[in-house]
C-alpha atoms as a PDB file:
ATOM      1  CA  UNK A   1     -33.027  21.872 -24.151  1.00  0.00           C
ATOM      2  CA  UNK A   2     -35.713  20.112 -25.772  1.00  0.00           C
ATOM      3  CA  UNK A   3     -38.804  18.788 -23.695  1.00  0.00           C
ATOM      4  CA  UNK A   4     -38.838  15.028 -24.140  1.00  0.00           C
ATOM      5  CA  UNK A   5     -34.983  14.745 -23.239  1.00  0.00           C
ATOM      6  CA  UNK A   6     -35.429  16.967 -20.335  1.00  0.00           C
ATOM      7  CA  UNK A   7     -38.992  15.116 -18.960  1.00  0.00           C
ATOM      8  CA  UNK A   8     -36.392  11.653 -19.082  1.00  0.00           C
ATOM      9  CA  UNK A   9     -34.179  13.004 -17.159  1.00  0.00           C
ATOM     10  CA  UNK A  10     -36.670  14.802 -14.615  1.00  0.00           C
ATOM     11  CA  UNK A  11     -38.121  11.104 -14.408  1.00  0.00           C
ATOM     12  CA  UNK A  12     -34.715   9.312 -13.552  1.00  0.00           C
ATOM     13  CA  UNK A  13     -33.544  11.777 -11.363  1.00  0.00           C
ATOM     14  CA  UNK A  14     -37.221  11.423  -9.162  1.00  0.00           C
ATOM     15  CA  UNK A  15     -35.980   7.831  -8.260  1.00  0.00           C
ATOM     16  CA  UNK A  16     -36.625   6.828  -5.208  1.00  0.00           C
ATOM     17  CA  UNK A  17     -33.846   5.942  -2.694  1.00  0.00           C
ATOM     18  CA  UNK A  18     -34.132   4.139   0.248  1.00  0.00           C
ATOM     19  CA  UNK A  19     -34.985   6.136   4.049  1.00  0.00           C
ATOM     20  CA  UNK A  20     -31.478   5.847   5.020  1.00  0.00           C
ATOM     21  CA  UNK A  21     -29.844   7.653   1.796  1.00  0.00           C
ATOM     22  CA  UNK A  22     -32.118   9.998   1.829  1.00  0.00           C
ATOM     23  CA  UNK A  23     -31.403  10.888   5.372  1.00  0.00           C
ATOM     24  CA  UNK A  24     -27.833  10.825   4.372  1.00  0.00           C
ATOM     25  CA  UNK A  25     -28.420  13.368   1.652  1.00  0.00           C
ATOM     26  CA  UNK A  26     -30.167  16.217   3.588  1.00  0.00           C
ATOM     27  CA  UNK A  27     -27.575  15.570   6.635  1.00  0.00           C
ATOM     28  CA  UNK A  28     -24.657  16.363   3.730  1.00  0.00           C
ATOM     29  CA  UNK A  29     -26.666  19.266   2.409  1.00  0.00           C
ATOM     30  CA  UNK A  30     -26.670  20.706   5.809  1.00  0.00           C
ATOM     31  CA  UNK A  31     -23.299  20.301   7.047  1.00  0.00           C
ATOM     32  CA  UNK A  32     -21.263  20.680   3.565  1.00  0.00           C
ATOM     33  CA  UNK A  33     -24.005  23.689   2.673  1.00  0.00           C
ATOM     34  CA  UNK A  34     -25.249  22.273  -0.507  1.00  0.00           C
ATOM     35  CA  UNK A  35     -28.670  23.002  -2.645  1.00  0.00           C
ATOM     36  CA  UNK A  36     -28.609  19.678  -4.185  1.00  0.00           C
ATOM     37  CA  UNK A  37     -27.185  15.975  -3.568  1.00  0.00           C
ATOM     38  CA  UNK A  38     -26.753  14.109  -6.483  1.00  0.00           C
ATOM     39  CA  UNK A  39     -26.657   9.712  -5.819  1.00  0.00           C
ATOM     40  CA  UNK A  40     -25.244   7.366  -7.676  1.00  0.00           C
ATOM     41  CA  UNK A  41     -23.098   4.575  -8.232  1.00  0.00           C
ATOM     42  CA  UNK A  42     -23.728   0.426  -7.885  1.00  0.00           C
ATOM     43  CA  UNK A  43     -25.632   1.129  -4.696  1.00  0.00           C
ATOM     44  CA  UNK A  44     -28.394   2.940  -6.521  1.00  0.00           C
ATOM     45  CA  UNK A  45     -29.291  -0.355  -8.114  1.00  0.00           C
ATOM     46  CA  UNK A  46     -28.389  -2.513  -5.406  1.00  0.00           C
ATOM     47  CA  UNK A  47     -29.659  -0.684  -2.078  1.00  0.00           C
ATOM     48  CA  UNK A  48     -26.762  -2.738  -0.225  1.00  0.00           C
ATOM     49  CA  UNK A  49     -25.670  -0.153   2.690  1.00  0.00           C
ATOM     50  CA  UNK A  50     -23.172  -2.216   3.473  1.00  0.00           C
ATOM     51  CA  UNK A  51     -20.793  -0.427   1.284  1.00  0.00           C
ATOM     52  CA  UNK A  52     -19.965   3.011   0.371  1.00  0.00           C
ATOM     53  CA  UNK A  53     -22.466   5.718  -0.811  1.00  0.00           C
ATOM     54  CA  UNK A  54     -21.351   8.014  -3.655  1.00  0.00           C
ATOM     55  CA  UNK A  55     -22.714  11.447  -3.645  1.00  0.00           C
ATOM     56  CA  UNK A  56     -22.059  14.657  -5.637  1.00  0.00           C
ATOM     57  CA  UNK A  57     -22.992  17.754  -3.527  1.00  0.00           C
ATOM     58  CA  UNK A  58     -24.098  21.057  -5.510  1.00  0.00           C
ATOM     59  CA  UNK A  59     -22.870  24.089  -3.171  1.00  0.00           C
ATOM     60  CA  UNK A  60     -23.829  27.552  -4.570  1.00  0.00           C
ATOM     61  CA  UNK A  61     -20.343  28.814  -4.146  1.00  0.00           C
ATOM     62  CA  UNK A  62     -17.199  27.660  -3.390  1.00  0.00           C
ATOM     63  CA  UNK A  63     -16.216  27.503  -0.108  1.00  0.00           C
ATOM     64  CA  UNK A  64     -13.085  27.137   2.471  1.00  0.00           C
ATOM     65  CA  UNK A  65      -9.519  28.642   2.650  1.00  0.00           C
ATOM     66  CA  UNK A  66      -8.357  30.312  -0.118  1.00  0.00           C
ATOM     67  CA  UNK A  67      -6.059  27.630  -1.293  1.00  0.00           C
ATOM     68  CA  UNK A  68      -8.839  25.391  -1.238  1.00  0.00           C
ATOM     69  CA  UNK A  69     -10.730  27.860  -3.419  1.00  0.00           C
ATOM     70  CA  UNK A  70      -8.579  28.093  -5.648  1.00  0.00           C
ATOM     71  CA  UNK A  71      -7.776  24.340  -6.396  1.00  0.00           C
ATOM     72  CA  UNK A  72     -11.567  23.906  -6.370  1.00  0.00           C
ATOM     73  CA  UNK A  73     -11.728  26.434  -9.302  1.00  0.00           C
ATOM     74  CA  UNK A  74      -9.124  24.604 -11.337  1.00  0.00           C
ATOM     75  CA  UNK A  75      -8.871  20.964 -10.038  1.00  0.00           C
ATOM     76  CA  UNK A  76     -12.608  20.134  -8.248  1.00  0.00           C
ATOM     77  CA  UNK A  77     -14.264  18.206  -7.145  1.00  0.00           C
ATOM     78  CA  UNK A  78     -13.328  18.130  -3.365  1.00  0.00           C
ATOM     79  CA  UNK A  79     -13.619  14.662  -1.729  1.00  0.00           C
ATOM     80  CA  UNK A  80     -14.597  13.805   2.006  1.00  0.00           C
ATOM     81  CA  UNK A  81     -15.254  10.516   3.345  1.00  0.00           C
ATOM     82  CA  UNK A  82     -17.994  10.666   5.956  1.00  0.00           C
ATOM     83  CA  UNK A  83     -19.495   8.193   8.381  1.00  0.00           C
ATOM     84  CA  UNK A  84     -23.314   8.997   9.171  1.00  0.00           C
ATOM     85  CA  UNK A  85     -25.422   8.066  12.377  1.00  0.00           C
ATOM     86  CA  UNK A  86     -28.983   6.639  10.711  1.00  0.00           C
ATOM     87  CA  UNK A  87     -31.048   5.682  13.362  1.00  0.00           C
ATOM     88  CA  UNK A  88     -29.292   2.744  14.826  1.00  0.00           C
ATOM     89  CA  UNK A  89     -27.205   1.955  11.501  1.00  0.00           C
ATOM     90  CA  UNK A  90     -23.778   4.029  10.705  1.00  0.00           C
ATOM     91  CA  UNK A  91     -23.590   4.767   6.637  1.00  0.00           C
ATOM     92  CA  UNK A  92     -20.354   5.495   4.747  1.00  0.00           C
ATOM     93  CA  UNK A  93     -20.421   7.873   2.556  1.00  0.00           C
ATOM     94  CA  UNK A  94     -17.660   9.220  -0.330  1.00  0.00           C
ATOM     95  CA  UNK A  95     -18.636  12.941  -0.764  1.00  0.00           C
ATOM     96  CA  UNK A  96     -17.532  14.798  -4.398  1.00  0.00           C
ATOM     97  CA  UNK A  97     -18.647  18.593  -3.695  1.00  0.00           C
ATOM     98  CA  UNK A  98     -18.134  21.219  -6.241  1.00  0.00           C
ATOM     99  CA  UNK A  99     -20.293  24.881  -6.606  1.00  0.00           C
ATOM    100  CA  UNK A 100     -23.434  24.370  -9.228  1.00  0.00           C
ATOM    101  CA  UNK A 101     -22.282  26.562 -11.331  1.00  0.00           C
ATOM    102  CA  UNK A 102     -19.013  25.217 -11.864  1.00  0.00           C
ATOM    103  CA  UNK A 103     -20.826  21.484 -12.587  1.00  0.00           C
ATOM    104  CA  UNK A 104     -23.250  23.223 -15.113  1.00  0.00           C
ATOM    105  CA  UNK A 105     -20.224  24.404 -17.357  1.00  0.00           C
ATOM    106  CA  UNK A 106     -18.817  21.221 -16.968  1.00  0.00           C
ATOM    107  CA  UNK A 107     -21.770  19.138 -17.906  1.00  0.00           C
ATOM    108  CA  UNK A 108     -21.876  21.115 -20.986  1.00  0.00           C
ATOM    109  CA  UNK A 109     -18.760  20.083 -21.785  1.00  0.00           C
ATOM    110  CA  UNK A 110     -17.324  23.888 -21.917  1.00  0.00           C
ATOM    111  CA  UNK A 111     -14.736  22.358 -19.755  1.00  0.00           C
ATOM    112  CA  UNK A 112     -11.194  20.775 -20.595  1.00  0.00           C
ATOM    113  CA  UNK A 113     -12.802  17.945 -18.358  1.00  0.00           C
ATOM    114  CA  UNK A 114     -14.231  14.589 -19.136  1.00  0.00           C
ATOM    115  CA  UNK A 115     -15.397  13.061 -15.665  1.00  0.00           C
ATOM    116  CA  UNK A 116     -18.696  15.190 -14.642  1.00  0.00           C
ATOM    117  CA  UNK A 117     -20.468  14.699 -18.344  1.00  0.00           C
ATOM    118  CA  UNK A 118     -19.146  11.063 -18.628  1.00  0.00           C
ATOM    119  CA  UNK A 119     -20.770   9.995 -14.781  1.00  0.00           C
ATOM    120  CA  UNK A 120     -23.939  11.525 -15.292  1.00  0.00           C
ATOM    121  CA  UNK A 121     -24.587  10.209 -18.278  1.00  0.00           C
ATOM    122  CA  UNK A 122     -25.324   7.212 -16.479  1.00  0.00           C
ATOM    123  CA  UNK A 123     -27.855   7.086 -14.321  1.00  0.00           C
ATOM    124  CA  UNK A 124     -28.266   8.916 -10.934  1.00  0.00           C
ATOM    125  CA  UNK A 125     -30.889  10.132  -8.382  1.00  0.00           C
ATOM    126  CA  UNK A 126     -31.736  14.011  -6.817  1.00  0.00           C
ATOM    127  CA  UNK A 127     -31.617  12.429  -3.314  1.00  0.00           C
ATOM    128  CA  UNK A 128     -32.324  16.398  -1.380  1.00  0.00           C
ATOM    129  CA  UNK A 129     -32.813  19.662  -2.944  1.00  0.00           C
ATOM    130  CA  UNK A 130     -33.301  23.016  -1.286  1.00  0.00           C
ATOM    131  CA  UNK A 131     -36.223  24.490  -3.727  1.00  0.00           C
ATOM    132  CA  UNK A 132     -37.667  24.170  -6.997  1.00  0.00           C
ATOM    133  CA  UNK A 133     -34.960  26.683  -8.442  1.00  0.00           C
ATOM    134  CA  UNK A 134     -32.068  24.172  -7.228  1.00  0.00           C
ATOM    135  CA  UNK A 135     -33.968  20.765  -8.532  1.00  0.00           C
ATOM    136  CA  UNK A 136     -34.259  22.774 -12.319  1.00  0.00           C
ATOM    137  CA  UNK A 137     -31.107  23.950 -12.568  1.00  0.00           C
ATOM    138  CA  UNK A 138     -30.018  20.161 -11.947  1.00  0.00           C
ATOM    139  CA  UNK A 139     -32.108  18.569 -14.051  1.00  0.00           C
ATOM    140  CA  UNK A 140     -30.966  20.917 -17.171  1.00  0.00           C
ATOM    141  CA  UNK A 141     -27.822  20.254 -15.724  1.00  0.00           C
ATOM    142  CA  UNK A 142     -28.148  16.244 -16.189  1.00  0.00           C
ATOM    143  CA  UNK A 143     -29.728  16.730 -19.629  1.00  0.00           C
ATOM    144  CA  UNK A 144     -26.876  18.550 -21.004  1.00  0.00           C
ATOM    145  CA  UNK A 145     -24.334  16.134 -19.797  1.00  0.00           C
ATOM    146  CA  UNK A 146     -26.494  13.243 -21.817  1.00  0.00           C
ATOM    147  CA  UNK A 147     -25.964  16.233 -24.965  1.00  0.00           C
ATOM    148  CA  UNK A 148     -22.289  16.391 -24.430  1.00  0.00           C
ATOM    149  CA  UNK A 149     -21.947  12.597 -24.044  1.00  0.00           C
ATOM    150  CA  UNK A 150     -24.038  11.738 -27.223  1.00  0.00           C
ATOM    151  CA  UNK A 151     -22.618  14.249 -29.331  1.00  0.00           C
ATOM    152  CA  UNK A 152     -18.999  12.912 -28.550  1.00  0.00           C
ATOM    153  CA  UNK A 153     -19.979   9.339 -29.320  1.00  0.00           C
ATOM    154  CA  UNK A 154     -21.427  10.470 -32.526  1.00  0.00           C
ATOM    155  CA  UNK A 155     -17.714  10.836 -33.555  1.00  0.00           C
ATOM    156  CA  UNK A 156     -16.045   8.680 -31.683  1.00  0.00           C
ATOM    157  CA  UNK A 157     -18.457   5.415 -32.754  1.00  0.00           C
ATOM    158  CA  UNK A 158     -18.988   3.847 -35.717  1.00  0.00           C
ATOM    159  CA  UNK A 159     -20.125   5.496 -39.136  1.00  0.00           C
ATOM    160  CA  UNK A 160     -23.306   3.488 -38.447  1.00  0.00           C
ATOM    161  CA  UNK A 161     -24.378   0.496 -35.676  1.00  0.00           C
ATOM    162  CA  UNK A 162     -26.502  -0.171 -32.929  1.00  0.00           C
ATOM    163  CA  UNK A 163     -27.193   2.940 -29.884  1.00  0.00           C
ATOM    164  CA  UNK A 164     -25.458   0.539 -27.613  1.00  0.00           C
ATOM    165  CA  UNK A 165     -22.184   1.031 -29.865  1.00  0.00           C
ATOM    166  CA  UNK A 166     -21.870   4.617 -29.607  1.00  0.00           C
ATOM    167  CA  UNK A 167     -22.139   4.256 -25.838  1.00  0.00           C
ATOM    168  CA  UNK A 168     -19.192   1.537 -25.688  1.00  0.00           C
ATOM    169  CA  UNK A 169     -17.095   4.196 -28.192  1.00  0.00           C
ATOM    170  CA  UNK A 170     -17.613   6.520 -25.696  1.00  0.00           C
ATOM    171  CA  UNK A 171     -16.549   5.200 -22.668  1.00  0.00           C
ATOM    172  CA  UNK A 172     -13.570   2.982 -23.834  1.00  0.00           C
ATOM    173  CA  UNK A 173     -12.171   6.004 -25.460  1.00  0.00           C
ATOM    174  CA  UNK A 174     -13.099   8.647 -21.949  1.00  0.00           C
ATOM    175  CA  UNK A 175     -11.330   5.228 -20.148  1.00  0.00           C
ATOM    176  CA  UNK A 176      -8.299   5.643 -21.984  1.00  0.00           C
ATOM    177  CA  UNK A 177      -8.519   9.485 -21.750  1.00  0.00           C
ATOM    178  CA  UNK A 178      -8.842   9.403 -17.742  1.00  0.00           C
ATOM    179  CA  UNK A 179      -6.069   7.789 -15.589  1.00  0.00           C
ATOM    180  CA  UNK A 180      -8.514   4.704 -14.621  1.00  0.00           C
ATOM    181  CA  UNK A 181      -7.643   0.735 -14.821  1.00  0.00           C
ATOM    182  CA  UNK A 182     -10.654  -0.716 -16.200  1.00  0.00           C
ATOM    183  CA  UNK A 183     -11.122  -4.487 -16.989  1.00  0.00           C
ATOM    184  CA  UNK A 184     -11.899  -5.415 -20.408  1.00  0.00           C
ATOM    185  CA  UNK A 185     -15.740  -5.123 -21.450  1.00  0.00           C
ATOM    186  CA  UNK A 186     -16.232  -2.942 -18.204  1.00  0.00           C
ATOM    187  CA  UNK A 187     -18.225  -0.524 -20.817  1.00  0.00           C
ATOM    188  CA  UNK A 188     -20.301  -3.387 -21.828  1.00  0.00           C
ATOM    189  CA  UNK A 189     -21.149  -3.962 -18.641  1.00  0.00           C
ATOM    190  CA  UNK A 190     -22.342  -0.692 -17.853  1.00  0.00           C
ATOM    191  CA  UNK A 191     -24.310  -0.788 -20.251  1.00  0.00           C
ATOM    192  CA  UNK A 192     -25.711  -4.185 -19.890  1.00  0.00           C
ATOM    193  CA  UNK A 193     -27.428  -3.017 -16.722  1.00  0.00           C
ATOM    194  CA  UNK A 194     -30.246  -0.906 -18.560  1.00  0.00           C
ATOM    195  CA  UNK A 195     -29.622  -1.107 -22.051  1.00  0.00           C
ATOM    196  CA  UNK A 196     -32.941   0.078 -23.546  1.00  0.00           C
ATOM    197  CA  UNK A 197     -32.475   3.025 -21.134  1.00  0.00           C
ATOM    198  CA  UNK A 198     -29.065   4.154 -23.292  1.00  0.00           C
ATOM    199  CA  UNK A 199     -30.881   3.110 -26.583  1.00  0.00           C
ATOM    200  CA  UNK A 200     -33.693   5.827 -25.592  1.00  0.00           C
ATOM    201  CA  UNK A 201     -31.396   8.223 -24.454  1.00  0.00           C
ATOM    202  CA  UNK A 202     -29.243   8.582 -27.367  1.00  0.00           C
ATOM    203  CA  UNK A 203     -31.612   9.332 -29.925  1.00  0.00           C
ATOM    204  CA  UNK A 204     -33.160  11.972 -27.330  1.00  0.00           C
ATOM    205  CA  UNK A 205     -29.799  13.401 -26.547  1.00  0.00           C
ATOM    206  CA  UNK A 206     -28.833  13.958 -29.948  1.00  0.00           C
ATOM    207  CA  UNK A 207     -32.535  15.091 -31.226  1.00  0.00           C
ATOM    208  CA  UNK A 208     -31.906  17.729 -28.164  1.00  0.00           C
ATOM    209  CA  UNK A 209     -27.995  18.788 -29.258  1.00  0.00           C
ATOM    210  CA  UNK A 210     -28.938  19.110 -33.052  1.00  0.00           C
ATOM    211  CA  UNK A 211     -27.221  15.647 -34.339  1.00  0.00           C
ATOM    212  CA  UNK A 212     -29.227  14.638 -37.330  1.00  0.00           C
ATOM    213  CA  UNK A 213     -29.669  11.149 -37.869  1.00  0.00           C
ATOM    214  CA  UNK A 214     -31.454   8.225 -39.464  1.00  0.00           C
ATOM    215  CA  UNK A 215     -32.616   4.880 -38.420  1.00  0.00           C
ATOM    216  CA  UNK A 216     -33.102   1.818 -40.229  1.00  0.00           C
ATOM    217  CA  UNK A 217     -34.350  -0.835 -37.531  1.00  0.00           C
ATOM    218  CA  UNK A 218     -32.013  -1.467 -34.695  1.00  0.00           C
ATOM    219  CA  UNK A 219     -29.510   0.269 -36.791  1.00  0.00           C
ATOM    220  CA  UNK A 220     -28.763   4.434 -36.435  1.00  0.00           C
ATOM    221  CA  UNK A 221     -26.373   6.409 -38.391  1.00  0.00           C
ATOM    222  CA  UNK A 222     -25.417  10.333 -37.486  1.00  0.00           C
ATOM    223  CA  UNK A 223     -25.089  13.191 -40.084  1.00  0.00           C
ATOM    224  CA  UNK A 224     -22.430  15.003 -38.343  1.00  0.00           C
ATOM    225  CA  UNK A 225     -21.581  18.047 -40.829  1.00  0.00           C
ATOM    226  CA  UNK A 226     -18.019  17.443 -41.295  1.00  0.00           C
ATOM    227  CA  UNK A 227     -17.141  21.224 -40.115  1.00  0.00           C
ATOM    228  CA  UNK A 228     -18.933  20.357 -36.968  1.00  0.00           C
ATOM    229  CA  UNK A 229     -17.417  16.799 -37.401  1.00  0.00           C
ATOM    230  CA  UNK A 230     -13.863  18.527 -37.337  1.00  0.00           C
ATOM    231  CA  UNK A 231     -14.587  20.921 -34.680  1.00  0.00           C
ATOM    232  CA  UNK A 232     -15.700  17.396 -32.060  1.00  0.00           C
ATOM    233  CA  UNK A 233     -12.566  15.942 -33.307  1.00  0.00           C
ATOM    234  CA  UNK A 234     -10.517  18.738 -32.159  1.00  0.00           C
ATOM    235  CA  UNK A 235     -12.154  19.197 -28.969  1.00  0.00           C
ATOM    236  CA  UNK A 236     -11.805  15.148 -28.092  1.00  0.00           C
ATOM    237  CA  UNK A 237      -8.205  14.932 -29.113  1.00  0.00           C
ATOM    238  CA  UNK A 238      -7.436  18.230 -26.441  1.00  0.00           C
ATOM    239  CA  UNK A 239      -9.602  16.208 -23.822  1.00  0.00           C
ATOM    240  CA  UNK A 240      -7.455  12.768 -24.408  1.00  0.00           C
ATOM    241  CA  UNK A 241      -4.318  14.966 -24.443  1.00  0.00           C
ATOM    242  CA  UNK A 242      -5.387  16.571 -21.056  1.00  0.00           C
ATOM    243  CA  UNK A 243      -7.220  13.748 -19.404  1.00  0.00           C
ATOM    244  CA  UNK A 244      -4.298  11.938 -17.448  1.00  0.00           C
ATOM    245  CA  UNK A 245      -2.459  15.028 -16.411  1.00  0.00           C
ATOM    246  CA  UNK A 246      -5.844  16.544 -15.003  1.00  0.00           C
ATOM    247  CA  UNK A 247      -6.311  13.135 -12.745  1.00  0.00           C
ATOM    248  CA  UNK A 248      -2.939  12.964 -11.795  1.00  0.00           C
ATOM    249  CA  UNK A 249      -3.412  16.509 -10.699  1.00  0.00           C
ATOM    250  CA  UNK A 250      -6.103  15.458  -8.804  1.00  0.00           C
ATOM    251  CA  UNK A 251      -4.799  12.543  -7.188  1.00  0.00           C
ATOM    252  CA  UNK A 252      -2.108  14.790  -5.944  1.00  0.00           C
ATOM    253  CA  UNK A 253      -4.536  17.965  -4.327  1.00  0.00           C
ATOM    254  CA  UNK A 254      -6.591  14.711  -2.904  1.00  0.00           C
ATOM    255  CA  UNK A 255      -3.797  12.954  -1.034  1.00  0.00           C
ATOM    256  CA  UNK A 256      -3.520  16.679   0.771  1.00  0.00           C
ATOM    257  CA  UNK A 257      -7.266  17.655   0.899  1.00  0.00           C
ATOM    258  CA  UNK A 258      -9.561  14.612   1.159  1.00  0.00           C
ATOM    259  CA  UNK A 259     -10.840  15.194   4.439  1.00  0.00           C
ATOM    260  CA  UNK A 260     -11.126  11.574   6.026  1.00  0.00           C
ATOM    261  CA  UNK A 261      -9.057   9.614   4.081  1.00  0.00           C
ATOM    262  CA  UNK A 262      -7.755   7.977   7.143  1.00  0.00           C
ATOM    263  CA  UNK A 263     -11.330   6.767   8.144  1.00  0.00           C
ATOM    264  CA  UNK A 264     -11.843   6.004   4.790  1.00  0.00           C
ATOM    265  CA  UNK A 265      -8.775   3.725   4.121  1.00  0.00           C
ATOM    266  CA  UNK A 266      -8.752   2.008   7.039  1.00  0.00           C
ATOM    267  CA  UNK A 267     -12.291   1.164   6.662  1.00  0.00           C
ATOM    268  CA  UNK A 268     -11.415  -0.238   3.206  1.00  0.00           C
ATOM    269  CA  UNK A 269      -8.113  -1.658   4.525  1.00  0.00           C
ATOM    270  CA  UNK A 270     -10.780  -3.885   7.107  1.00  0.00           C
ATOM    271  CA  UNK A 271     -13.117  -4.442   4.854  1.00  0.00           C
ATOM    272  CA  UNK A 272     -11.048  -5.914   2.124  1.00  0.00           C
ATOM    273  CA  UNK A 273      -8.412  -8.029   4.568  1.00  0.00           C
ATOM    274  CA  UNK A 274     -10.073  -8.080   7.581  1.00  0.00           C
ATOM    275  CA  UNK A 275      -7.389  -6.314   9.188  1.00  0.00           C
ATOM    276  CA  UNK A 276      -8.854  -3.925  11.910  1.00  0.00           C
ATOM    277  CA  UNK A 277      -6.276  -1.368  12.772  1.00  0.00           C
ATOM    278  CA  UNK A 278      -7.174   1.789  14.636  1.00  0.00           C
ATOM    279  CA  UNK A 279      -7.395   5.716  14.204  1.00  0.00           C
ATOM    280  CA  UNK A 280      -4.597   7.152  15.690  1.00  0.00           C
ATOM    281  CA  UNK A 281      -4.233  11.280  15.822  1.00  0.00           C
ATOM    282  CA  UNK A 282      -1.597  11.198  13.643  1.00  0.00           C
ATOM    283  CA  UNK A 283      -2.542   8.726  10.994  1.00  0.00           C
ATOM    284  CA  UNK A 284      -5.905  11.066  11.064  1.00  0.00           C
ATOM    285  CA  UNK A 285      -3.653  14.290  10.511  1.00  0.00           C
ATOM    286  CA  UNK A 286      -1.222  13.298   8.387  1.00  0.00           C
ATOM    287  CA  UNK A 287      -2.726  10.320   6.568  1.00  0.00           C
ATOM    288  CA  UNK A 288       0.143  10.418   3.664  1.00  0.00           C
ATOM    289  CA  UNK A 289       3.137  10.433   6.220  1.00  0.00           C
ATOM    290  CA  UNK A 290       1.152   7.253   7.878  1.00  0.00           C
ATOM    291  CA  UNK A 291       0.723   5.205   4.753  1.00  0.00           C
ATOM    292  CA  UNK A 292       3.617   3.313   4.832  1.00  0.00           C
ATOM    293  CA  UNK A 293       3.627   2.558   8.288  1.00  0.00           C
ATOM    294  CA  UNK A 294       0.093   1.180   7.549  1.00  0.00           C
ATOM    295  CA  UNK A 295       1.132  -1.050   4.788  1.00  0.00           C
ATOM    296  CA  UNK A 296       3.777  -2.538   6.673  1.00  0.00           C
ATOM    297  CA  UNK A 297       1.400  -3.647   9.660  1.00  0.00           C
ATOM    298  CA  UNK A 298      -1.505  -4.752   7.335  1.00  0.00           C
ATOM    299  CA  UNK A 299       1.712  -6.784   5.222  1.00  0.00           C
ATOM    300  CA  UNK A 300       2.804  -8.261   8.685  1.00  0.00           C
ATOM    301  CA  UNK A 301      -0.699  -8.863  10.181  1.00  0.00           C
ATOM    302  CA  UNK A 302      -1.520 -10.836   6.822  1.00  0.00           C
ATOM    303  CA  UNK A 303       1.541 -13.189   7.442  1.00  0.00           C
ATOM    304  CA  UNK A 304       0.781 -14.262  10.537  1.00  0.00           C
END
């Protein structure tokens, strides 16, 4: 990887977060046994703690039964839902967790997958890390997913536009590809929030990945060689083809494995319709079996 892509994303992922996510962080590290905790999502920019915290924990192995294992091999990451004690405020906290290795291959796109490369691309913070070892392998980490990103909106973009187009190529088409409802201009949006940041980064990413190109003013055009050009194509096409199976797939081991969903939708159920129902045992254990009971008292609380 070359230097100057690698010393951006060294510099982005140094961003400081506030006391109580970083406290969050190491407390995750330590109970979910990972080297590295990854932030990121809205409340990066916003610091509101009032919602939910995303994090991506980096374990150096895979961990749990052996059914768990094994869908973490093929269909990670695992997702927990976790509600922290921070001093005297209580943070909520969604919790992807997936071995290191497992995110490096994905990140370089070696990987059927679309979702690891595609999030961090944008941007995100090393909240904890165990040693020096754990914050480099990240940081390469992060730089390749900006290489695999850029190099599939070389061919998915225009023949020639602005560094902000390639970007919107990209994620319209990895929106499409994934099993997510997006509004209209969402990718815009994105990339409204820091736009000279994904203007740098392209060029960078695709000076790092090999992607010739020339600029004339605002404008940028890639030289793909159309072997190479071919090759991209052929790789995208088995991603879009795969995409929506994989996350339905995933939707499906989640509804069985996401440890807290119960705390975690009823939460959201309280927050979103103020309707405050508690955590029963069972709803706890079997939060599937308990969904429809749910709905039906949040439907009938609502009418009244």
């Amino acid at each position: 990887m070359t230097e100057p892509l690698t010393a951006f994303v060294a510099r982005e992922l140094e961003h400081a977060v506030l006391p109580e996510i970083a406290a969050a962080a190491a407390h995750l590290a330590g109970e979910l046994g990972g080297v590295a905790v990854l932030f990121y999502g809205s409340v990066l920019r916003t610091g509101d703690l009032e919602g939910v915290l995303d994090f991506y924990v980096l374990t150096p192995r895979a961990t749990g039964t052996p059914l768990r294992r094994l869908g973490l091999r093929w269909l990670w990451p695992d997702v927990s839902f976790h509600e922290i004690s921070v001093g005297e405020r209580t943070v909520r906290a969604k919790v992807a967790t997936m071995p290191l290795d497992t995110f490096a291959h994905a990140v370089r796109g070696d990987l059927i997958d679309t979702t690891i490369w595609t999030r961090f691309v944008q941007p995100a913070a090393l909240a904890w890390f165990a040693d020096d070892r754990s914050r480099r392998c990240v940081e390469a980490a992060v730089a390749d997913a900006a290489v695999t990103a850029a190099r599939f909106a070389a061919v998915l973009g225009p023949a020639s536009g602005g560094p902000l187009d390639y970007w919107a190529a990209l994620f319209r088409q990895t929106y499409r590809a994934e099993l997510r409802v997006e509004a209209p201009g969402r990718e815009r949006a994105i990339l409204d929030v820091a736009p000279a940041r994904y203007r740098t980064l392209l060029t960078l990413a695709w000076k790092a990945g090999g992607i010739a190109f020339e600029s004339h003013g605002e404008t940028v055009q890639p030289r793909v060689d159309p072997a190479e050009r071919r090759r991209l194509v052929r790789q995208w096409r088995a991603r879009a083809r795969a995409g929506k199976p994989l996350n339905i797939a995933r939707l499906v081991k989640a509804a069985f494995t996401f440890e807290g969903a119960a705390r975690y939708g009823l939460w959201k159920i309280q927050r979103h319709t103020g309707v405050d129902l508690p955590l029963t045992p069972f709803r706890e254990r079997h939060p599937v079996l308990a969904a429809p009971a749910v709905f039906w008292r949040v439907m009938r609380e609502r009418s009244r």
